[in-house]
Protein backbone atom coordinates (compact mmCIF):
# COMPACT_ATOMS: atom_id res chain seq x y z
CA UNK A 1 -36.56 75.50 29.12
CA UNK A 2 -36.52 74.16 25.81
CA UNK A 3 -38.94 71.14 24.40
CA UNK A 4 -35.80 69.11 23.26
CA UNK A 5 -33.82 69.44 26.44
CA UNK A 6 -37.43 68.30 28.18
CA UNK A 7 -37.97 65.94 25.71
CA UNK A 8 -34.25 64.49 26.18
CA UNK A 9 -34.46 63.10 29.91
CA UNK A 10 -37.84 61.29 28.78
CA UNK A 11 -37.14 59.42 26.18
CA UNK A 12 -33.90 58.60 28.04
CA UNK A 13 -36.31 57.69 30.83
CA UNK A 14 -38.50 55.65 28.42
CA UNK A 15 -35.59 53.40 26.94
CA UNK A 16 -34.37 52.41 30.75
CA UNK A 17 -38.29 51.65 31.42
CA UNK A 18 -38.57 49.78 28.14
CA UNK A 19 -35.20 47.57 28.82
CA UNK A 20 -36.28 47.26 32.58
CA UNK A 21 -39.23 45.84 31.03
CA UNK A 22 -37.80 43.43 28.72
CA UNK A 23 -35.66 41.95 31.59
CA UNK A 24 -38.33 41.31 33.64
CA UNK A 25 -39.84 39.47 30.75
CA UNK A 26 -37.02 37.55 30.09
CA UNK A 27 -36.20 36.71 33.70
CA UNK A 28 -39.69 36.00 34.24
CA UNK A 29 -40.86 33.82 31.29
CA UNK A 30 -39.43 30.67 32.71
CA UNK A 31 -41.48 30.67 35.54
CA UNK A 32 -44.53 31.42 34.27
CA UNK A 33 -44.13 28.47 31.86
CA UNK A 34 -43.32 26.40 34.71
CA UNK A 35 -46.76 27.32 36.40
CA UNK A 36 -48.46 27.39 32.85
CA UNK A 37 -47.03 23.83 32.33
CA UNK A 38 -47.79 22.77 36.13
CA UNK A 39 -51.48 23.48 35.81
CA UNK A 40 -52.60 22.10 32.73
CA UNK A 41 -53.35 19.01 31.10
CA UNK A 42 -51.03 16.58 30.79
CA UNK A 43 -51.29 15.86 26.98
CA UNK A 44 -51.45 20.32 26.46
CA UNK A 45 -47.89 20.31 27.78
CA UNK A 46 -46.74 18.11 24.87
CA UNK A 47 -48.81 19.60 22.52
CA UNK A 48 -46.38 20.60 19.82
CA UNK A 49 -48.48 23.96 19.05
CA UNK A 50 -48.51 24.98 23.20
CA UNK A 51 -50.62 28.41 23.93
CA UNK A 52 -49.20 31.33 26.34
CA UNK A 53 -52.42 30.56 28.57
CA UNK A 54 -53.76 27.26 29.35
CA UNK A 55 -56.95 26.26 27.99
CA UNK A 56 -57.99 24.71 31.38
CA UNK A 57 -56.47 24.39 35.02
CA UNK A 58 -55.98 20.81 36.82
CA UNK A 59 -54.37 20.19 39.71
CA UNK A 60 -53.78 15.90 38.77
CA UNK A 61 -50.07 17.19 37.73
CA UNK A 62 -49.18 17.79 41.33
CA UNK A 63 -50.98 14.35 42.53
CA UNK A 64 -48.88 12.80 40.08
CA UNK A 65 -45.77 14.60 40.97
CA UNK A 66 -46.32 13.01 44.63
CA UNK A 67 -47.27 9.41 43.45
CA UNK A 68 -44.57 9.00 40.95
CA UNK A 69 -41.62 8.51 43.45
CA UNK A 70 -41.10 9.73 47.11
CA UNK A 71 -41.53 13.60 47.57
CA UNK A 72 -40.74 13.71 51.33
CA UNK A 73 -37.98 11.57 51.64
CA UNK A 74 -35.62 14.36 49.09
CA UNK A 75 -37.34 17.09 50.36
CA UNK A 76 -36.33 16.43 53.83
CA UNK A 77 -32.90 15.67 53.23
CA UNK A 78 -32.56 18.61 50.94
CA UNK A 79 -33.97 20.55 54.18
CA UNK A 80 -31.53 18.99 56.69
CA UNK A 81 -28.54 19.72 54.54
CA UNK A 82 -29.63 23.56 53.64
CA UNK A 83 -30.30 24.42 57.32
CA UNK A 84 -27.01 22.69 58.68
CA UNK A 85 -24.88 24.56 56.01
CA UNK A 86 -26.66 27.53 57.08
CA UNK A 87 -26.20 27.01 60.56
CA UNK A 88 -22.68 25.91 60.57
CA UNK A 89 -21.93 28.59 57.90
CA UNK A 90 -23.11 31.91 59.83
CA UNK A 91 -21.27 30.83 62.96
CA UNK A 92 -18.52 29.66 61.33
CA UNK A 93 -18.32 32.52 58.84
CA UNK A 94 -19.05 34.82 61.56
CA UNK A 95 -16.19 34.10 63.57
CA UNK A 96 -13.50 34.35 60.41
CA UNK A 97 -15.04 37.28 59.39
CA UNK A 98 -14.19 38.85 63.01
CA UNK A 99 -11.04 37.45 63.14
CA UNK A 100 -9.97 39.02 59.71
CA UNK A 101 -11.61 42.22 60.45
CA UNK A 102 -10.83 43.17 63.84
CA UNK A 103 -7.48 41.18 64.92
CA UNK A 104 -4.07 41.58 62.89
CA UNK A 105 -2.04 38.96 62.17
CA UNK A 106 0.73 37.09 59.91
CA UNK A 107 -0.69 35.91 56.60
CA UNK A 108 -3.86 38.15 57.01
CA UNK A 109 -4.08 39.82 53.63
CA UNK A 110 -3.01 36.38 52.18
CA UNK A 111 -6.63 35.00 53.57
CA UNK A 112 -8.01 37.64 52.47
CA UNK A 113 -6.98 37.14 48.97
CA UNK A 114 -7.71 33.31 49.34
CA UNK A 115 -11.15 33.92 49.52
CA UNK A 116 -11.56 35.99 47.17
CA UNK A 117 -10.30 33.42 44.97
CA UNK A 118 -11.78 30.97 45.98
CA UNK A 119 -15.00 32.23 44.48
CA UNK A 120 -13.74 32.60 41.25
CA UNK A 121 -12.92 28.91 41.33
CA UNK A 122 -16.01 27.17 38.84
CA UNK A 123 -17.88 24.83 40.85
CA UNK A 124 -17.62 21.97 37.98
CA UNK A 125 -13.78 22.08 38.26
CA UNK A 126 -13.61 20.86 41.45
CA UNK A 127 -16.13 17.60 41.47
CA UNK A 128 -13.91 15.28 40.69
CA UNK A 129 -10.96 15.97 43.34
CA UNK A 130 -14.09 16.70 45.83
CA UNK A 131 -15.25 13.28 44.97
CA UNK A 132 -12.56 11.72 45.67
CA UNK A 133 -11.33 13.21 49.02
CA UNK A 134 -14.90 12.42 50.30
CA UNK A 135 -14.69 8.60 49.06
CA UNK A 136 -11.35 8.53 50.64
CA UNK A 137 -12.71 10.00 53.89
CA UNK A 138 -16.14 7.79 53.88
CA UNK A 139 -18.42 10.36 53.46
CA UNK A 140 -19.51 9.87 49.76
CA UNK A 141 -23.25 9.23 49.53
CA UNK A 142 -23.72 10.81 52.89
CA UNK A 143 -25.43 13.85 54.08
CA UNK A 144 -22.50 15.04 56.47
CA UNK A 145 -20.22 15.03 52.93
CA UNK A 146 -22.73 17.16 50.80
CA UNK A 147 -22.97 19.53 53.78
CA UNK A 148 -19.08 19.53 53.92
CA UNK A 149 -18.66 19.66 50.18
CA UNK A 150 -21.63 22.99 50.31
CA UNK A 151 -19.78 24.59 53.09
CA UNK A 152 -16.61 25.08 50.77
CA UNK A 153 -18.50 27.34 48.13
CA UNK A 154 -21.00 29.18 50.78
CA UNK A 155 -18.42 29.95 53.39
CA UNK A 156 -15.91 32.25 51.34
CA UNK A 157 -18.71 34.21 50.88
CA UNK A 158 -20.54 34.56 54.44
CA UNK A 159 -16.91 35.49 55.40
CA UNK A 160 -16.73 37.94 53.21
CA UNK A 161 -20.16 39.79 53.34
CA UNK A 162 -19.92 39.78 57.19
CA UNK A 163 -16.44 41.09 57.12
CA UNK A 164 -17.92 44.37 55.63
CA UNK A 165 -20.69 44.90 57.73
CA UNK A 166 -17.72 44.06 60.80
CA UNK A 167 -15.31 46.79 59.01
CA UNK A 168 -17.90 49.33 58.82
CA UNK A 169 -19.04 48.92 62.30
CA UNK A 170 -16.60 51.72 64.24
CA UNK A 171 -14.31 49.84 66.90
CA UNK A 172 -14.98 53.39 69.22
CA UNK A 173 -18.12 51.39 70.12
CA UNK A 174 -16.76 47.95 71.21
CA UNK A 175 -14.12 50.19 73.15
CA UNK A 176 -16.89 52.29 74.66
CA UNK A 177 -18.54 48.77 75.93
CA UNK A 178 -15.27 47.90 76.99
CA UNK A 179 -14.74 50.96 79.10
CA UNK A 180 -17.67 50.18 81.50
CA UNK A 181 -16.90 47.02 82.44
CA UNK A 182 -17.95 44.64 79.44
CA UNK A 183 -15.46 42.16 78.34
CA UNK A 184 -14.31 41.74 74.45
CA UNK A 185 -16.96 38.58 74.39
CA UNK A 186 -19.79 40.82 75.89
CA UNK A 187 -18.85 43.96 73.83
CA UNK A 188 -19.50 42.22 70.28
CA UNK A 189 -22.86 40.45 71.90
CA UNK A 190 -24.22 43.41 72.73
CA UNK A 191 -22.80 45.77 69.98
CA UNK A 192 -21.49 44.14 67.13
CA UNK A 193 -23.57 41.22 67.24
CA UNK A 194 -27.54 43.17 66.80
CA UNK A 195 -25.89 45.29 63.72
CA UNK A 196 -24.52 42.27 62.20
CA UNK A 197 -28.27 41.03 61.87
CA UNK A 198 -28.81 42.10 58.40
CA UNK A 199 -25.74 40.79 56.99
CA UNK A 200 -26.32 37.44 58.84
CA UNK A 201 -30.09 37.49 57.25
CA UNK A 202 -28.51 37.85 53.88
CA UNK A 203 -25.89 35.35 54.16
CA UNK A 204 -28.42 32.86 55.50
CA UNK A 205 -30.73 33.20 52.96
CA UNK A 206 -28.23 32.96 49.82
CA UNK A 207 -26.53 29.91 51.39
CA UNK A 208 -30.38 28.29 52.16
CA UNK A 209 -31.29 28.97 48.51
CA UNK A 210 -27.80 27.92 47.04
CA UNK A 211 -27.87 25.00 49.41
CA UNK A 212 -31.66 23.69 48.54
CA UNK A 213 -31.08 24.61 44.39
CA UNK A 214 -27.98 22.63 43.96
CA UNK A 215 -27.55 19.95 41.61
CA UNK A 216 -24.54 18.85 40.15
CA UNK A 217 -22.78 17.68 43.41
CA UNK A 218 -25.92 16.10 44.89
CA UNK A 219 -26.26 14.35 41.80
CA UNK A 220 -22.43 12.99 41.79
CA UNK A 221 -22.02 12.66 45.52
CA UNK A 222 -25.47 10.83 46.51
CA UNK A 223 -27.14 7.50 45.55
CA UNK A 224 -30.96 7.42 44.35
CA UNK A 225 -31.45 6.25 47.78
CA UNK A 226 -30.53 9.36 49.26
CA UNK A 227 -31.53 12.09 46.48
CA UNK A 228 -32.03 15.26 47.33
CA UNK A 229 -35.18 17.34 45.78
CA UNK A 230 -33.35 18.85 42.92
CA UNK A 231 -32.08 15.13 42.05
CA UNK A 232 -35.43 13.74 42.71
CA UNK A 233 -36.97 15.46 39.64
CA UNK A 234 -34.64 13.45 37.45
CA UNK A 235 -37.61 10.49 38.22
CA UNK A 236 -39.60 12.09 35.79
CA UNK A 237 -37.36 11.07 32.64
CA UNK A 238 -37.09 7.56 32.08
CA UNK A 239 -36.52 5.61 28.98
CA UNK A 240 -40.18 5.91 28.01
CA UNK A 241 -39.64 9.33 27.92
CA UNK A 242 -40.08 12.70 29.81
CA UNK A 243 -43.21 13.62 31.99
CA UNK A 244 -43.06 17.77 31.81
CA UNK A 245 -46.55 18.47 33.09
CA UNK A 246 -45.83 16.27 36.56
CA UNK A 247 -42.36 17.71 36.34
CA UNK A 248 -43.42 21.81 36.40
CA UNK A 249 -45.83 20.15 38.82
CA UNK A 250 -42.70 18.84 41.16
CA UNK A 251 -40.48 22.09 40.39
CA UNK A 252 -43.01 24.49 41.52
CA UNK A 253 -43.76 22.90 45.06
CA UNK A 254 -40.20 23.05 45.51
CA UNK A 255 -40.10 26.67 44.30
CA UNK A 256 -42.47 27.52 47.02
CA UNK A 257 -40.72 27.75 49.94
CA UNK A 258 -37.51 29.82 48.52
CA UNK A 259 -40.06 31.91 46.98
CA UNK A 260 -41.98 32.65 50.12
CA UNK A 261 -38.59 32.94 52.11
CA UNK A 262 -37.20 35.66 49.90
CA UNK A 263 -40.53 37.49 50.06
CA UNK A 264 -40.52 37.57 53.66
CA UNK A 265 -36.61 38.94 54.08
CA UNK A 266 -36.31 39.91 50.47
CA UNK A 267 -35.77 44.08 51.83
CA UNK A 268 -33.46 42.66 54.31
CA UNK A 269 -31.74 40.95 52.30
CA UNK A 270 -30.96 43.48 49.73
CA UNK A 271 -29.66 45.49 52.50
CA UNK A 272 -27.53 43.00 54.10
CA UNK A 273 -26.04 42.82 50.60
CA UNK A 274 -25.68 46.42 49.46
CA UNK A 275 -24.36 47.56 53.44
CA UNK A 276 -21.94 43.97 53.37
CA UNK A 277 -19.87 45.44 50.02
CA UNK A 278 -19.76 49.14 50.64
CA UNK A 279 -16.59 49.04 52.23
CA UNK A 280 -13.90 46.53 52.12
């Protein structure tokens, strides 16, 4: 073998490393400003001449963070909301997904279709008739309406991640169940239901992350009485200007616990995504 045709595959290999490499950077930057910023001085993180590494490490940015307005109060509403969407999303999306997957019926490929496009709908373009219908219903500034309004973005896709994992699960062995002596409800416990865990995993976390991260409809839909966390970091800018160093401070606490979530079922995750889209 030649040195060119050896040399070929490596520098091919190189260039994928090099622009693997510069993703990560760029993807990565962000957050390492936000810790940079989070951990020093507050007067460094104006400093109109800022250095990559901080000159010293304090941890008054995060005492601040807590004292400026009330942490818990968001952060607990912003944790009721994400884990009743999830809730109320799996077993709802889990039920739509079998319906569409194993049972045939009028309209079915027109559902189908409908969610699909419903995910191609921009969030933005439907605040203000969401607003709206919830004032008209009573449930603007409420939690029950931002879990209702959160539902309508995360469900088209649980349904449609579990409905691949339900396709690609072979009917022969709900049938099998079936044959001795289990009943349709018992069949998909026992069968359907334990390889369905990855998918559910996956769905759970993307609609706890998408659920916790949200802005724009918090910020329309609830009062400063009943912020959530994301809306709660808006106390930092006031007319006096913008605290960044208590800010980063504020935005990495609430990083934590999506970041430690997606560490612990980050491989299970990736499955439940990959195995959810290979056949449709």
């Amino acid at each position: 073998m030649s040195t060119a045709a050896v040399s070929g595959p490596r520098r091919s290999k190189f260039g994928w490393n090099l622009l693997g490499l510069f993703v990560f950077v760029t993807a990565g930057f962000p957050v390492y400003w936000m810790l940079n910023t989070a951990f020093k001085p507050a007067k460094d993180a104006i400093d109109p001449d800022p250095s990559l590494l901080p000159t010293s490490i304090t941890f008054a940015n995060f005492g601040r963070a807590l004292d400026i307005a009330d942490f818990w109060g968001p952060v607990g509403r912003s944790l009721v909301v994400s884990l009743t969407v999830v809730v109320i999303g799996i077993v709802v999306g889990m039920l739509a997904a079998l319906a569409i997957s194993r049972f045939a019926f009028r309209g079915r490929k027109v559902v189908i279709v409908g969610i699909l496009a419903v995910q191609m709908v921009p969030l933005v373009a439907m605040i203000i008739p969401v607003f709206l219908l919830l004032n008209d219903l009573g449930q603007y500034d409420r939690l029950s309406g931002l879990v209702i309004t959160y539902l309508t973005f995360i469900l088209p896709f649980t349904v449609w991640t579990l409905r691949g994992f339900i396709v690609n699960i072979p009917r022969e062995l709900e049938e099998a169940a079936m044959v001795d002596g289990c009943s349709r409800t018992t069949a998909f416990i026992r069968v359907v239901f334990p390889l369905l865990a990855p998918g559910m995993v996956a769905t759970s976390v993307y609609g706890f992350i998408q659920a916790w991260n949200e802005y724009l409809y918090a910020l329309m839909l609830m009062s400063q009485q009943n912020q959530t966390a994301t809306v709660w970091l808006g106390n930092f800018t006031t007319k006096h200007g913008t605290e960044y160093a208590p800010m980063m401070a504020g935005s990495t606490m609430m990083a934590v616990p999506i970041v430690v979530l997606f560490l612990l079922v980050q491989r299970k995750m990736a499955a439940g995504l990959t195995a959810g889209a290979v056949k449709g």
